[in-house]
Protein backbone atom coordinates (compact mmCIF):
# COMPACT_ATOMS: atom_id res chain seq x y z
CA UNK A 1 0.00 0.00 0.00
CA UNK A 2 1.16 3.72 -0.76
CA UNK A 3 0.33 7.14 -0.40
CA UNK A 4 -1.09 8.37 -3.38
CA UNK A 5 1.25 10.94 -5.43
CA UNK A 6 -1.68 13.73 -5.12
CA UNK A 7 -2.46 13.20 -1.55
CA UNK A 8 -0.61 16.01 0.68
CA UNK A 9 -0.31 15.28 4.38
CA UNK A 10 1.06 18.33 6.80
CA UNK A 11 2.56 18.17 10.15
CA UNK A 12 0.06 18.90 12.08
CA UNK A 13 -2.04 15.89 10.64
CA UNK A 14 -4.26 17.69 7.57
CA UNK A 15 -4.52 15.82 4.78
CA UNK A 16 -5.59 16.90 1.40
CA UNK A 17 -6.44 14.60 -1.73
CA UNK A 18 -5.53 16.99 -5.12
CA UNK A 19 -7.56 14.76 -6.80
CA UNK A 20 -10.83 14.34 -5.22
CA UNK A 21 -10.47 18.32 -3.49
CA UNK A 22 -11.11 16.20 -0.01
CA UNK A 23 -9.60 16.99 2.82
CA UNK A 24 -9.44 14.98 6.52
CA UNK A 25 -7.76 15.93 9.74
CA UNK A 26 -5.83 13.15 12.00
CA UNK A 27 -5.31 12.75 15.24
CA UNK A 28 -1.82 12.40 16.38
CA UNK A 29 -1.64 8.34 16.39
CA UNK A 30 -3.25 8.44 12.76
CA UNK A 31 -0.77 11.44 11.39
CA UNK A 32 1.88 8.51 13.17
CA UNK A 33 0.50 5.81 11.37
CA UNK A 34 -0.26 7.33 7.81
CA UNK A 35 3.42 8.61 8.06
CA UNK A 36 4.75 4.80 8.74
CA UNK A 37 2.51 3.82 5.62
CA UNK A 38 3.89 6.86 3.49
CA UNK A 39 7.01 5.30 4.43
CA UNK A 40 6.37 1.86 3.45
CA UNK A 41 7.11 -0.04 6.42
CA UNK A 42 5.41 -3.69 6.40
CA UNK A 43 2.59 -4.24 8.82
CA UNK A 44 5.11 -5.79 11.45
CA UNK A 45 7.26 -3.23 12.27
CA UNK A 46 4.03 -0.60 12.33
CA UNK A 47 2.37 -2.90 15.05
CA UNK A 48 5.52 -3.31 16.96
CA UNK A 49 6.00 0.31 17.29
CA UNK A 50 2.32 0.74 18.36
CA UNK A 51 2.33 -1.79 21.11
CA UNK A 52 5.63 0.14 22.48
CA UNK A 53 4.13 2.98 22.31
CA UNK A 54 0.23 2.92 23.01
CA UNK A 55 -1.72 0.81 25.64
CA UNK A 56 -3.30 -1.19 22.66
CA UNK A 57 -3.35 -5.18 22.18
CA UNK A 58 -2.14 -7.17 19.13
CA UNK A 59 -6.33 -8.14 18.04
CA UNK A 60 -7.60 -4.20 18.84
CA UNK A 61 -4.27 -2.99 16.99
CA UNK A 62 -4.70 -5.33 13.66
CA UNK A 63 -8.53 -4.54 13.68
CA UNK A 64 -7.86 -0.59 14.02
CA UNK A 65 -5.10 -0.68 11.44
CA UNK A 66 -7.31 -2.55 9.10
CA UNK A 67 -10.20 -0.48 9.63
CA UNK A 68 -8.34 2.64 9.17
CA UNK A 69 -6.51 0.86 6.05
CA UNK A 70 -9.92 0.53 4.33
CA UNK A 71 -10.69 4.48 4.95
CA UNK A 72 -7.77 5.31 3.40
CA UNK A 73 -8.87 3.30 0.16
CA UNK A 74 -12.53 4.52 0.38
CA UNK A 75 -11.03 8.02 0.52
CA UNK A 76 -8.67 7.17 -2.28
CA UNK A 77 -5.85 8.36 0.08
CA UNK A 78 -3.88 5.07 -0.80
CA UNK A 79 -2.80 3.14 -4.09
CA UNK A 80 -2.77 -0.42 -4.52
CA UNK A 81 -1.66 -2.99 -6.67
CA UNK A 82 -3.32 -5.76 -5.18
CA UNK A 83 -7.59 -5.04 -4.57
CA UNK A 84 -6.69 -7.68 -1.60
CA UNK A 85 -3.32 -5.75 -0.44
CA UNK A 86 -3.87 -3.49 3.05
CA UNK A 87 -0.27 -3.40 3.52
């Protein structure tokens, strides 16, 4: 999964979709974890970091990620190759 090339995300969590003129503000874990995807780390080392970091277990993480994977695709935030591919 990527970023789209016309999607712009700030620092401060706003992200903008050129394409689609949408727009959607983040809180600070979802600005963290759109940045890991934008970076293309694999689903392992996103969760890892998350269960340092946050009180969250592996099942609540994986279903959070995935839902949030699936708004990014609805939103047309994210590219994929694969219609099956979240990661």
């Amino acid at each position: 999964m990527k970023i789209a090339p016309e999607v712009k995300i700030s620092d401060n969590g706003f992200v903008f979709n050129q394409k689609t003129g949408d727009s959607f503000s983040l809180n600070p874990s979802g600005l963290e974890l759109i940045r890991m995807i934008a970076e293309e780390k694999e689903l392992d080392e996103i969760k890892e970091a998350f269960l340092i970091k946050y009180d969250v277990d592996d099942l609540s993480f994986e279903k959070d990620f995935y839902e949030f994977c699936t708004l990014l695709k609805h939103h047309q935030i994210t590219v994929h190759g694969n219609p099956l591919e979240f990661n």
